[in-house]
C-alpha atoms as a PDB file:
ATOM      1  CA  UNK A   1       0.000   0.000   0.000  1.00  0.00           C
ATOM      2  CA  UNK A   2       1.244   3.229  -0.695  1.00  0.00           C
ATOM      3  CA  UNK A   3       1.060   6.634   0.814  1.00  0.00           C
ATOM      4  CA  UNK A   4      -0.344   9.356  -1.613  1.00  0.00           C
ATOM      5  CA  UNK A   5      -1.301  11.773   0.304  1.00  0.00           C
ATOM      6  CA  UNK A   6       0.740  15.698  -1.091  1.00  0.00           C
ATOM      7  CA  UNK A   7       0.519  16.402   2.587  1.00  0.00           C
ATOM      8  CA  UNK A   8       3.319  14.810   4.916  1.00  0.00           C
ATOM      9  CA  UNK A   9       1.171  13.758   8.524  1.00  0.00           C
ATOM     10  CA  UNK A  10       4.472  13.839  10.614  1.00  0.00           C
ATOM     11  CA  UNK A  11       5.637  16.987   9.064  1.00  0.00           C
ATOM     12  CA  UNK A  12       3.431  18.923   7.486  1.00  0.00           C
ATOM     13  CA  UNK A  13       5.436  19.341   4.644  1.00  0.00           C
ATOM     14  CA  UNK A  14       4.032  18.892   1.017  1.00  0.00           C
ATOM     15  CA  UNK A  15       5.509  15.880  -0.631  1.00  0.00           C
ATOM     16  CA  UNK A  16       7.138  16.450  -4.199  1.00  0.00           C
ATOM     17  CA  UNK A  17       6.325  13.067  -5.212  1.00  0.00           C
ATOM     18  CA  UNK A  18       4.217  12.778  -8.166  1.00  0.00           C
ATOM     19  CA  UNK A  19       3.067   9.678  -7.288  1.00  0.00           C
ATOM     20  CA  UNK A  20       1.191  11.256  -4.276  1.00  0.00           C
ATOM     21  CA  UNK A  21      -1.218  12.412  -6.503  1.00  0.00           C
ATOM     22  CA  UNK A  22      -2.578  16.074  -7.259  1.00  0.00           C
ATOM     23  CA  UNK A  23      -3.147  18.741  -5.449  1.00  0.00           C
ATOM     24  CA  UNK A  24      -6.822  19.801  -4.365  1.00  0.00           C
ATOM     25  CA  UNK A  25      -6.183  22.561  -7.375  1.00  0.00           C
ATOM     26  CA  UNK A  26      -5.142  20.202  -9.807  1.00  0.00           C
ATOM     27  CA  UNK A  27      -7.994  17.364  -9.029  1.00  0.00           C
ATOM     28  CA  UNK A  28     -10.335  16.695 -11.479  1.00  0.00           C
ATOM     29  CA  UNK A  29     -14.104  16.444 -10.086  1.00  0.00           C
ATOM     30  CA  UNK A  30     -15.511  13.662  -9.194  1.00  0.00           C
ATOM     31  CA  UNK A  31     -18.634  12.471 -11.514  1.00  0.00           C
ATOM     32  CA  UNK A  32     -21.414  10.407  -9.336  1.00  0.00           C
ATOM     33  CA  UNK A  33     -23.472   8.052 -11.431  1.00  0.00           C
ATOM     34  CA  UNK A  34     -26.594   9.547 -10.983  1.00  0.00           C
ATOM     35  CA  UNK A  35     -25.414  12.651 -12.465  1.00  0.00           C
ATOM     36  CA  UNK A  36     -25.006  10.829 -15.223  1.00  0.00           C
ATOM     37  CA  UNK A  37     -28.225   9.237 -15.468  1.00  0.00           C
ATOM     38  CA  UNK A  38     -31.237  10.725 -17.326  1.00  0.00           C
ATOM     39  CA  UNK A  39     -34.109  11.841 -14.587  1.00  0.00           C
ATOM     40  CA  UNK A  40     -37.531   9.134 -14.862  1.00  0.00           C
ATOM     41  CA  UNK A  41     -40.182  11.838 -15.304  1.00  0.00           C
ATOM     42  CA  UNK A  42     -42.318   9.674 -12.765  1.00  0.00           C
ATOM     43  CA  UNK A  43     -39.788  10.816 -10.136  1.00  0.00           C
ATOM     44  CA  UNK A  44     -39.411  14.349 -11.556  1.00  0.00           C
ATOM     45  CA  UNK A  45     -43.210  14.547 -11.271  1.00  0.00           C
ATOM     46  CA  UNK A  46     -43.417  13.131  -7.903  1.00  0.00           C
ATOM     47  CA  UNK A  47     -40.735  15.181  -6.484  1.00  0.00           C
ATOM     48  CA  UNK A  48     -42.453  18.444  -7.278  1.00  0.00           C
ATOM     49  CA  UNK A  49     -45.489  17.024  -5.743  1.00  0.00           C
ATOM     50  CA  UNK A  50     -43.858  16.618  -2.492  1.00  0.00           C
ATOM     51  CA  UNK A  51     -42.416  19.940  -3.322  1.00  0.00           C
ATOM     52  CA  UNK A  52     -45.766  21.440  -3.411  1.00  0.00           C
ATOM     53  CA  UNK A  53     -46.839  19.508  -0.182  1.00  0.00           C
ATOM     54  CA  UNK A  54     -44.194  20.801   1.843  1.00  0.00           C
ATOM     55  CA  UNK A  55     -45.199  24.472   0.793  1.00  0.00           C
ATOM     56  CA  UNK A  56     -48.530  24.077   1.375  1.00  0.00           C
ATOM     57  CA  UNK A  57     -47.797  22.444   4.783  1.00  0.00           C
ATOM     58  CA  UNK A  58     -45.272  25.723   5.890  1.00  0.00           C
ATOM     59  CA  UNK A  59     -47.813  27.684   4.686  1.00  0.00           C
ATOM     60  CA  UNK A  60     -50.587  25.924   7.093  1.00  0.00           C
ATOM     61  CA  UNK A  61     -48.004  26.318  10.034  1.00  0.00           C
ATOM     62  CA  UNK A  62     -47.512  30.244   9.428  1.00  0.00           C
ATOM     63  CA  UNK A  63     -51.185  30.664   8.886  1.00  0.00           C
ATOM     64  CA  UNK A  64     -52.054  28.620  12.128  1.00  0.00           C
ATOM     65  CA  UNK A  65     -49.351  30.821  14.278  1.00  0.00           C
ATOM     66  CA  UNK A  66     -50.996  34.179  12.619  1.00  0.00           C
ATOM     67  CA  UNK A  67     -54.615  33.139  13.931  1.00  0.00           C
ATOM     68  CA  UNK A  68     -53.370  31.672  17.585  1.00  0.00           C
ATOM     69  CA  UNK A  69     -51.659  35.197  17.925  1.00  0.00           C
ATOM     70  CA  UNK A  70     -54.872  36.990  16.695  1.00  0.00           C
ATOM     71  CA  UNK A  71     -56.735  34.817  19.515  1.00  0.00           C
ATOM     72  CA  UNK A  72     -54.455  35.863  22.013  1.00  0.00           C
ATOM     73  CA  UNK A  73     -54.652  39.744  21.140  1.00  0.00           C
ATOM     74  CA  UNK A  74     -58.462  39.558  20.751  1.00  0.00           C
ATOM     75  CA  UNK A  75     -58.821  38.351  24.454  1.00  0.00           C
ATOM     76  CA  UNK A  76     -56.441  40.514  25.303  1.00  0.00           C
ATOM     77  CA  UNK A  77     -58.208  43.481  23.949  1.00  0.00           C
ATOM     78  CA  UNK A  78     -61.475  41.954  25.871  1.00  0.00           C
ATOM     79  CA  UNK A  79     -60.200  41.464  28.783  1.00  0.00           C
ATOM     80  CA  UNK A  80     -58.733  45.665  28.666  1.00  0.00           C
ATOM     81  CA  UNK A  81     -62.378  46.438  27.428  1.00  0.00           C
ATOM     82  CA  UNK A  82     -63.742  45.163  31.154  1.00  0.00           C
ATOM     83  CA  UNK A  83     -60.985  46.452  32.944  1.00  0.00           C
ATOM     84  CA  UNK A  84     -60.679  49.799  31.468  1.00  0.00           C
ATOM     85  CA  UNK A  85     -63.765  51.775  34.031  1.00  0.00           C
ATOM     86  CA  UNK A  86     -61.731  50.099  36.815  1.00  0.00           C
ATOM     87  CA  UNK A  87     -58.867  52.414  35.471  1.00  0.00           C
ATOM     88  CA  UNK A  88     -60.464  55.537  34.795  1.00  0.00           C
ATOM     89  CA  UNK A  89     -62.420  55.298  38.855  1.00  0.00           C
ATOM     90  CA  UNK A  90     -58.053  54.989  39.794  1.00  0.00           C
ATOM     91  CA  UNK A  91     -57.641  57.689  37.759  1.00  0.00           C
ATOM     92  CA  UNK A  92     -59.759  59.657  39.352  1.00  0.00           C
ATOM     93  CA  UNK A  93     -58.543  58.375  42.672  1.00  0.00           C
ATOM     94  CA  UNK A  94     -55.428  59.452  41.963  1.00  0.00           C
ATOM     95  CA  UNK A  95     -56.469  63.000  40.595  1.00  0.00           C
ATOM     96  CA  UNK A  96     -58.464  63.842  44.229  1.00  0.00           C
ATOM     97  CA  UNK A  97     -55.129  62.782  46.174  1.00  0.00           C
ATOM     98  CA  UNK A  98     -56.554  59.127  47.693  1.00  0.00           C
ATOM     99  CA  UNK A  99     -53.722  57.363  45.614  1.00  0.00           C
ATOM    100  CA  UNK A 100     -50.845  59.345  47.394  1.00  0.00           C
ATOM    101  CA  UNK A 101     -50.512  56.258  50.351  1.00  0.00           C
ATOM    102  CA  UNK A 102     -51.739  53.094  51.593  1.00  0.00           C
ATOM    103  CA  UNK A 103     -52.814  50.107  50.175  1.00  0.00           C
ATOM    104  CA  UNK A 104     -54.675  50.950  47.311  1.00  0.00           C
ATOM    105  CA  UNK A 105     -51.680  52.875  45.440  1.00  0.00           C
ATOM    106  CA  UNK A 106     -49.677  49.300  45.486  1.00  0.00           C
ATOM    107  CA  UNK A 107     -52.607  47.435  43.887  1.00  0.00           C
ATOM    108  CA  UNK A 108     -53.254  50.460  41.142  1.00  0.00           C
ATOM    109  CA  UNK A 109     -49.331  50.641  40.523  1.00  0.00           C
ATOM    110  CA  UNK A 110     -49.560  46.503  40.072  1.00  0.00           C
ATOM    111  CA  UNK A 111     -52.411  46.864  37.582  1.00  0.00           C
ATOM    112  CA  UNK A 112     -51.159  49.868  35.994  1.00  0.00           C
ATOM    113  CA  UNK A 113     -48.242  47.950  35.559  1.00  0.00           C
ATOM    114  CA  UNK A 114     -49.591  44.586  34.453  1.00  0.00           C
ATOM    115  CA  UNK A 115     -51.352  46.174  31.609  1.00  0.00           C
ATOM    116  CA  UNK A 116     -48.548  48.065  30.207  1.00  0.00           C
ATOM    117  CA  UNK A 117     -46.466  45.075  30.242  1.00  0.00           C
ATOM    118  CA  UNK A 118     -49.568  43.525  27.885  1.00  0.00           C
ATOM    119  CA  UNK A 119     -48.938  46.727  25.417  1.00  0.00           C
ATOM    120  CA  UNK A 120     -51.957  48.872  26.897  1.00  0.00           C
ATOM    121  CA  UNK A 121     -50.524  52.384  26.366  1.00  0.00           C
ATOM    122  CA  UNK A 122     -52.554  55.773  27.656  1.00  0.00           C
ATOM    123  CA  UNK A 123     -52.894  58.826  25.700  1.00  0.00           C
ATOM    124  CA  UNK A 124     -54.468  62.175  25.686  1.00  0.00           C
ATOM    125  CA  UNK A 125     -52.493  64.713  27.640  1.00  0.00           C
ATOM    126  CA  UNK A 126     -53.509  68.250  28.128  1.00  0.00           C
ATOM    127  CA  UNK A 127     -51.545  70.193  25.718  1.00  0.00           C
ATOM    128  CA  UNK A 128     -51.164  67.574  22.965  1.00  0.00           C
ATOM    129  CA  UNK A 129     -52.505  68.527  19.740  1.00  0.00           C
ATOM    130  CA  UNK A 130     -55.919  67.561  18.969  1.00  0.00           C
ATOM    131  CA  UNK A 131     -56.221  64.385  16.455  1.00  0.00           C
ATOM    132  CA  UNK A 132     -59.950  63.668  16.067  1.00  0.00           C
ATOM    133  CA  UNK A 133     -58.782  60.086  15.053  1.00  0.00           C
ATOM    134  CA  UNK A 134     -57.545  59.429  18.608  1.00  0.00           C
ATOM    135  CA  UNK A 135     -59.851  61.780  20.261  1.00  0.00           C
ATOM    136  CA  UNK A 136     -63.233  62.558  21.121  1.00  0.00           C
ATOM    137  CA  UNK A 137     -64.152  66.227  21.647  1.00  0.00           C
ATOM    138  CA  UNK A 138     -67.238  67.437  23.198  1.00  0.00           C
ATOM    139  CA  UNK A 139     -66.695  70.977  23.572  1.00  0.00           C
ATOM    140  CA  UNK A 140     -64.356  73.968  21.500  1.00  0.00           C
ATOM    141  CA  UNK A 141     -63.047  76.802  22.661  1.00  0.00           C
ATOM    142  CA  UNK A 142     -61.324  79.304  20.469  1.00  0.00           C
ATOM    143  CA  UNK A 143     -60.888  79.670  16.383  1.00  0.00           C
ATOM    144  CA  UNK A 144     -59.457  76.620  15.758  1.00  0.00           C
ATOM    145  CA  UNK A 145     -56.357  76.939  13.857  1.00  0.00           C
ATOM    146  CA  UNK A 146     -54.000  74.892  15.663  1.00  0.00           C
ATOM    147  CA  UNK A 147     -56.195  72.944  18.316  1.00  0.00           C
ATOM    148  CA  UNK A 148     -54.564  71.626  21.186  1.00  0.00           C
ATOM    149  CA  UNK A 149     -56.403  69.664  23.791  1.00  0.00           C
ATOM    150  CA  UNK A 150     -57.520  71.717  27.102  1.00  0.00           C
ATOM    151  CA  UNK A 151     -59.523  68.787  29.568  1.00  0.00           C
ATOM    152  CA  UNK A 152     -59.243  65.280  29.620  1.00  0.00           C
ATOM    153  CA  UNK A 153     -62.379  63.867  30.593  1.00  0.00           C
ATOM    154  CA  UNK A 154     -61.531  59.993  29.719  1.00  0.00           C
ATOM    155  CA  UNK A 155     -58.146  59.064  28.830  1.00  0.00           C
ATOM    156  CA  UNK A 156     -57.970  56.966  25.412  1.00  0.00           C
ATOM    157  CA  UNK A 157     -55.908  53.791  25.207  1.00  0.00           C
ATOM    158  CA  UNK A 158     -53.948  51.835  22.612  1.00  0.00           C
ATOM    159  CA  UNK A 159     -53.126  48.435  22.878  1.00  0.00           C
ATOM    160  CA  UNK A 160     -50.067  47.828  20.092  1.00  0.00           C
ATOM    161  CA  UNK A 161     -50.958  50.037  17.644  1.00  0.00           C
ATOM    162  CA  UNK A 162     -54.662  49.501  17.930  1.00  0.00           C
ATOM    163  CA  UNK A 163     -56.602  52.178  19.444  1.00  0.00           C
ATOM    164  CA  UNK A 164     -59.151  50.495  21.741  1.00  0.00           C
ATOM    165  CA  UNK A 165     -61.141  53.909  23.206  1.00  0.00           C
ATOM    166  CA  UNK A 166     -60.568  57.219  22.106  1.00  0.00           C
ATOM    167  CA  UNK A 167     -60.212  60.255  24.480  1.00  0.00           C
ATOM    168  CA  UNK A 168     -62.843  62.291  25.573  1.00  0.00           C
ATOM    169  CA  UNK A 169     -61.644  65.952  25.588  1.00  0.00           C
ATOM    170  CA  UNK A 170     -61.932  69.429  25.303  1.00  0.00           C
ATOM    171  CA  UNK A 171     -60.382  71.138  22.625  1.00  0.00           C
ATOM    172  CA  UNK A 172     -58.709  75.059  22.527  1.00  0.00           C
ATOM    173  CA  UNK A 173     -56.307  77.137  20.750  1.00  0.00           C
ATOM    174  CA  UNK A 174     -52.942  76.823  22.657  1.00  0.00           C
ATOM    175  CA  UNK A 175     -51.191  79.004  24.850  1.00  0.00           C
ATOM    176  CA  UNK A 176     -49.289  81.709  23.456  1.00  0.00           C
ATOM    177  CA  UNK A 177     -45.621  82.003  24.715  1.00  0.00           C
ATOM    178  CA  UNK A 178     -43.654  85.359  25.005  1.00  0.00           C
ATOM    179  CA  UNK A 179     -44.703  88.976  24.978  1.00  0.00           C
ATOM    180  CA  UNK A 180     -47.489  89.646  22.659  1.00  0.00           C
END
């Protein structure tokens, strides 16, 4: 048996033998039989099949995951729906000064918190500008150029990107800033 490997184990050398054969350069590829072979177009025929099936099936999984995940943010959003007038009567709590202490600012902060971690955001500030997509007015003041909102009657909330209850506000012109 002879050695005919270019490389040298021991040393690590390359061998100048030609009889080691060539180099990974110089090697001709190697030809499998089936490469050779003409394709049946039974098997042709049935491998695009499976093909098919396997793209269908992938397509089945994604669609499956999309609807579970649309489950899950639809009883999300009903589950917010029922909570939210326990929010706004803490909200109002916390506006007349009964949420500075005690035990009932631990349980709002909790459930303030829980829902935020679920993607519940709050919105409608006084001083924001006035969207009438996001809010809800039920009074003007002013000529309405630039409307800004003045009272915040109900807060509006967006869970994700989906807005779930508009604000109920007031609108006005803003506040002018620096000597007239």
């Amino acid at each position: 048996m002879t050695d005919r490997r270019r490389i040298d184990p021991e040393t690590g050398e390359v061998r100048a033998d030609p009889a080691a054969g060539p180099g990974p350069a110089e090697a001709e590829p190697v030809v499998a039989e089936a490469d050779t072979v003409a394709v049946d177009p039974e098997v042709a025929e049935l491998t695009a099949a499976l093909q098919r099936e396997r793209a269908q099936f992938a397509n089945f999984k994604r669609r499956a995951a999309e609807e579970k995940q649309g489950s899950v943010n639809y009883g999300k959003q009903l589950l917010i729906d029922k909570l939210l007038p326990v929010l706004d009567d803490l909200d109002r709590a916390r506006e007349h000064g009964d949420l500075e202490s005690g035990p009932l600012r631990g349980v709002a902060d909790k459930l303030a918190g829980a829902l935020t971690s679920e993607g519940l955001a709050k919105f409608g500030e006084t001083g924001d500008p006035f969207d009438p997509e996001l809010h809800e007015a039920v009074q003007h003041d002013g000529d309405g150029e630039n409307p800004v909102i003045g009272a915040v009657y109900r807060s509006g909330y967006r869970l994700g990107e989906k807005v779930i209850r508009t604000a109920m506000v007031t609108v006005t012109d803003p506040v002018e800033t620096g000597a007239q």
